[in-house]
C-alpha atoms as a PDB file:
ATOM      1  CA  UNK A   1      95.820  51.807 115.424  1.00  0.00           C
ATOM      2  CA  UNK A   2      99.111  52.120 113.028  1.00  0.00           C
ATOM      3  CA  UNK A   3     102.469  52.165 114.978  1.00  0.00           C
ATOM      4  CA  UNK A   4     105.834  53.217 113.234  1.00  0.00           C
ATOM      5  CA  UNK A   5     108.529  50.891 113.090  1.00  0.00           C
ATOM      6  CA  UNK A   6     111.768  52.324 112.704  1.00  0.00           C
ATOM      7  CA  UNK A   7     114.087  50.167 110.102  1.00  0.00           C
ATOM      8  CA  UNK A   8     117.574  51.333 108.695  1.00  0.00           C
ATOM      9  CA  UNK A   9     117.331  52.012 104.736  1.00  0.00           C
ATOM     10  CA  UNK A  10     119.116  49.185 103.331  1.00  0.00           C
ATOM     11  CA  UNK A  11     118.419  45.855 101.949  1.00  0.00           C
ATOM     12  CA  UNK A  12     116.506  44.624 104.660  1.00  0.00           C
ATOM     13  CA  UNK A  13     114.340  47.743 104.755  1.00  0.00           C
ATOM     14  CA  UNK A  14     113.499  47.314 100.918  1.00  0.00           C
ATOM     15  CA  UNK A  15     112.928  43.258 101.896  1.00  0.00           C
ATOM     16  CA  UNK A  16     110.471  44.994 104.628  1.00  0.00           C
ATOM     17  CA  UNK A  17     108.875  47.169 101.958  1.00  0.00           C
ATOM     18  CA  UNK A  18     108.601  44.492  99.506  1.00  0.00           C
ATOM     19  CA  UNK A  19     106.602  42.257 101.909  1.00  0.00           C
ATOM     20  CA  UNK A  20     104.466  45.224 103.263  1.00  0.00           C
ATOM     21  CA  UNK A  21     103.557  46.440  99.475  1.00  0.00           C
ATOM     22  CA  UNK A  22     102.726  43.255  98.384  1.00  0.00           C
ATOM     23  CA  UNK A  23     100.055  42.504 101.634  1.00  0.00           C
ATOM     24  CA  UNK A  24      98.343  45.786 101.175  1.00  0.00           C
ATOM     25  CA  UNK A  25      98.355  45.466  97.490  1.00  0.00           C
ATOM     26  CA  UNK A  26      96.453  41.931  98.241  1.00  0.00           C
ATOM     27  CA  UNK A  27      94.293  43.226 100.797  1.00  0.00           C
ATOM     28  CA  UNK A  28      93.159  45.500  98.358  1.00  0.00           C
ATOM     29  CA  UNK A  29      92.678  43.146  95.471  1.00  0.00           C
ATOM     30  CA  UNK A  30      90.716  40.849  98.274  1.00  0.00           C
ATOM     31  CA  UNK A  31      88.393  43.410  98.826  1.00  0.00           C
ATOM     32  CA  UNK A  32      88.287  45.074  95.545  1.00  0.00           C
ATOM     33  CA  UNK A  33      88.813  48.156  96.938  1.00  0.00           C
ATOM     34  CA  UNK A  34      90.372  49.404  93.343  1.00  0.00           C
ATOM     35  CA  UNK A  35      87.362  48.347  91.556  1.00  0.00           C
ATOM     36  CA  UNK A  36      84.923  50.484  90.226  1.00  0.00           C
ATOM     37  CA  UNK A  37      82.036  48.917  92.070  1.00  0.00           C
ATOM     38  CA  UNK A  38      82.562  50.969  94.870  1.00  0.00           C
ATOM     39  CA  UNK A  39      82.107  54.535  94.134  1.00  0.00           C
ATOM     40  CA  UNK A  40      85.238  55.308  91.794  1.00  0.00           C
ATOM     41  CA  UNK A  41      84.262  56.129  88.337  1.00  0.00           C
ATOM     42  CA  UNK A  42      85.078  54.860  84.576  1.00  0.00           C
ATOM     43  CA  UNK A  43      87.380  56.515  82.753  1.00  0.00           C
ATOM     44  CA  UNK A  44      86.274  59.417  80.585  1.00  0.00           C
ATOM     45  CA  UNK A  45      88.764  59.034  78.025  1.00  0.00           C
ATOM     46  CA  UNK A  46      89.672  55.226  76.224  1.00  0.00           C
ATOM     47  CA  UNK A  47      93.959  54.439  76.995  1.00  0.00           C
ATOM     48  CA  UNK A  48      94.585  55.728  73.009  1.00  0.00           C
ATOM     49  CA  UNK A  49      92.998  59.264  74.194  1.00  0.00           C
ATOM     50  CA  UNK A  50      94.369  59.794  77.210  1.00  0.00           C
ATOM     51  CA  UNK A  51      98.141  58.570  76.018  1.00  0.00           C
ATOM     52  CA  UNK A  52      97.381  60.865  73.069  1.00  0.00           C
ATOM     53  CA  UNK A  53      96.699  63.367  75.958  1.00  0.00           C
ATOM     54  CA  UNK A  54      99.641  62.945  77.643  1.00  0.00           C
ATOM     55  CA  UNK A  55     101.871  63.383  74.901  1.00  0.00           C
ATOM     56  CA  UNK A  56     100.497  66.433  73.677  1.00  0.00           C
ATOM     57  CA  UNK A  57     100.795  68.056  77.542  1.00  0.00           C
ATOM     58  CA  UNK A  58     104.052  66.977  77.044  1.00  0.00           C
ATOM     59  CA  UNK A  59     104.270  69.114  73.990  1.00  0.00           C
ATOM     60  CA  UNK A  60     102.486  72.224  75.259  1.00  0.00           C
ATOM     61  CA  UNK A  61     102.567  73.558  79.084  1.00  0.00           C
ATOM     62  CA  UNK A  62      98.890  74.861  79.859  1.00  0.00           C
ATOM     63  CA  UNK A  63      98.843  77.615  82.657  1.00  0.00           C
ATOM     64  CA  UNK A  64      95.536  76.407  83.542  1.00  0.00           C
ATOM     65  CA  UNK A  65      93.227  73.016  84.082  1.00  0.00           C
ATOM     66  CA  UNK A  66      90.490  74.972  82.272  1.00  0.00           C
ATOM     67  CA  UNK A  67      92.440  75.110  78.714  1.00  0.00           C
ATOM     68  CA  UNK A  68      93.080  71.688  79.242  1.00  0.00           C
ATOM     69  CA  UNK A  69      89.313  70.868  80.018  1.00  0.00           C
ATOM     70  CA  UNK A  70      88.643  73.209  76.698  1.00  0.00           C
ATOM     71  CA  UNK A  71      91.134  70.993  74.791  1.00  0.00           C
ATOM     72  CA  UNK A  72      89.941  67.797  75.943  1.00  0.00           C
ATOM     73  CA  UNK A  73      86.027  68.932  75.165  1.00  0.00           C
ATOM     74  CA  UNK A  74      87.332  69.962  71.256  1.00  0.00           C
ATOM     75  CA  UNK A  75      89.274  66.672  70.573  1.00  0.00           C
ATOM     76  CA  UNK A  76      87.450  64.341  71.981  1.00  0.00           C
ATOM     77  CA  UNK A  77      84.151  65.771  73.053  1.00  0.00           C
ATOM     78  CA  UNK A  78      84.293  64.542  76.434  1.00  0.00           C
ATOM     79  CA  UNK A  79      83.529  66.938  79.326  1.00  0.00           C
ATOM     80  CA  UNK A  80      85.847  67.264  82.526  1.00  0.00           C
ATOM     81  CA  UNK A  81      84.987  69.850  85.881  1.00  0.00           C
ATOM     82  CA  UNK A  82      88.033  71.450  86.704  1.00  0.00           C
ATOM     83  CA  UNK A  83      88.458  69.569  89.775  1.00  0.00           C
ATOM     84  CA  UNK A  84      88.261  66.228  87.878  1.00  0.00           C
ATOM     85  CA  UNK A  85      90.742  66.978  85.477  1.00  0.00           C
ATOM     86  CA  UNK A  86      93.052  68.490  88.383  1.00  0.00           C
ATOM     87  CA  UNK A  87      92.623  64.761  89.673  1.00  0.00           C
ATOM     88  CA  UNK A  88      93.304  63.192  86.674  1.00  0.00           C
ATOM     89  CA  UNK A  89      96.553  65.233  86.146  1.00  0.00           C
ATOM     90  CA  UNK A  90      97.955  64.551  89.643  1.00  0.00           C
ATOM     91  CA  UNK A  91     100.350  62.120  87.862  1.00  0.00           C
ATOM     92  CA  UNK A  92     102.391  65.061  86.192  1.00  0.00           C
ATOM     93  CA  UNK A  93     105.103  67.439  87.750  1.00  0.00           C
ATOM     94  CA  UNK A  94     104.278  71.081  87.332  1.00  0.00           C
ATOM     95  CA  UNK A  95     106.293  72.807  85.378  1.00  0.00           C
ATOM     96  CA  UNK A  96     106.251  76.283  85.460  1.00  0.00           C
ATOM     97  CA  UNK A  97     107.040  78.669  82.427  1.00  0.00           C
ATOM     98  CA  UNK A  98     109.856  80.773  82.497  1.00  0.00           C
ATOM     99  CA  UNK A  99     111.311  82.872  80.291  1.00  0.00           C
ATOM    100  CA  UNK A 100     113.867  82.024  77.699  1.00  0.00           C
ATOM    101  CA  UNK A 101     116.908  84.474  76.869  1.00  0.00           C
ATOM    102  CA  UNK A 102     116.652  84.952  72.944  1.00  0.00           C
ATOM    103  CA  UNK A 103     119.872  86.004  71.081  1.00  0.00           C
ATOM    104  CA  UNK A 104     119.569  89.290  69.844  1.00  0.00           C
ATOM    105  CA  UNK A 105     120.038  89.797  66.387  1.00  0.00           C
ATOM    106  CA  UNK A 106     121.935  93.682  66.176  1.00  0.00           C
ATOM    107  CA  UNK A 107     120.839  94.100  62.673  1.00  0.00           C
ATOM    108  CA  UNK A 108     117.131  93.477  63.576  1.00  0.00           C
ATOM    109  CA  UNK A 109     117.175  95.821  66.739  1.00  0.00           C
ATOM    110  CA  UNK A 110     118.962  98.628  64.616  1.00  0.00           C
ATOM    111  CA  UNK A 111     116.351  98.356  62.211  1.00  0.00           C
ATOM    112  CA  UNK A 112     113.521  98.267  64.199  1.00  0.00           C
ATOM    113  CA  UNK A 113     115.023 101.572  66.578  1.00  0.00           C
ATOM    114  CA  UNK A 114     115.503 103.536  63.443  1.00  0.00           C
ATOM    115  CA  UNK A 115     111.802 102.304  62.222  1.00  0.00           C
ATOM    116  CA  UNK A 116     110.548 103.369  65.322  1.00  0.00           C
ATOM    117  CA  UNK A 117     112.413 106.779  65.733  1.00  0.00           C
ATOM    118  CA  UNK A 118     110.876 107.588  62.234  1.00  0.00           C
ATOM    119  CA  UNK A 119     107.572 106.747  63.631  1.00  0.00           C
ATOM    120  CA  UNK A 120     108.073 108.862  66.605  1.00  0.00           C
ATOM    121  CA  UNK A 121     108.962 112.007  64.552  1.00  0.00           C
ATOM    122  CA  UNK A 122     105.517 111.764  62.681  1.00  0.00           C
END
């Protein structure tokens, strides 16, 4: 049974933090509970891939896990489920794609008007 204890944020609840972090954190080294040993997997990609990953996501914004399954599959033939690369990616923010005012150029648009007037009256 967990019980809350209620502690004011300041330094002594960071001091409390601290101390808590650190007894779970050996708890779990104890116990292994992080190791792979007991049913986690290996990971897919070596660190140089998956940093190489994570710069190019940085790069381009995928609107789906799919593309970025597809991508992973043609650079480094390895094969992720959807849901496994969802998990994998749970360390990013979303960010979602909006649209970016261009400035018009007049010339361009009167150009393109006439063009397109001309093509009408065909």
């Amino acid at each position: 049974m967990m019980m809350a204890t209620v502690i004011p944020k300041s330094h002594e609840f960071f001091c409390w933090m601290m101390k808590r972090f650190a007894a779970i954190s050996i708890d779990y080294q104890r116990e292994k509970k992080l190791s792979t040993a007991n049913g986690g997997s290996d990971a897919k990609l070596s660190d140089k891939e998956a940093y190489e990953l994570i710069d190019h996501l940085q790069e381009i914004t995928y609107l789906y896990v799919k593309d970025i399954c597809q991508y992973v599959w043609q650079i480094y033939g390895v094969k992720y489920s959807i849901s496994g690369m969802t998990k994998w990616l749970h360390a990013f923010w979303y960010k979602k794609p909006h649209a970016v005012p261009a400035k018009a150029d007049k010339i361009q648009q009167e150009k393109f008007i006439k063009h397109y007037d001309w093509l009408k009256k065909k």
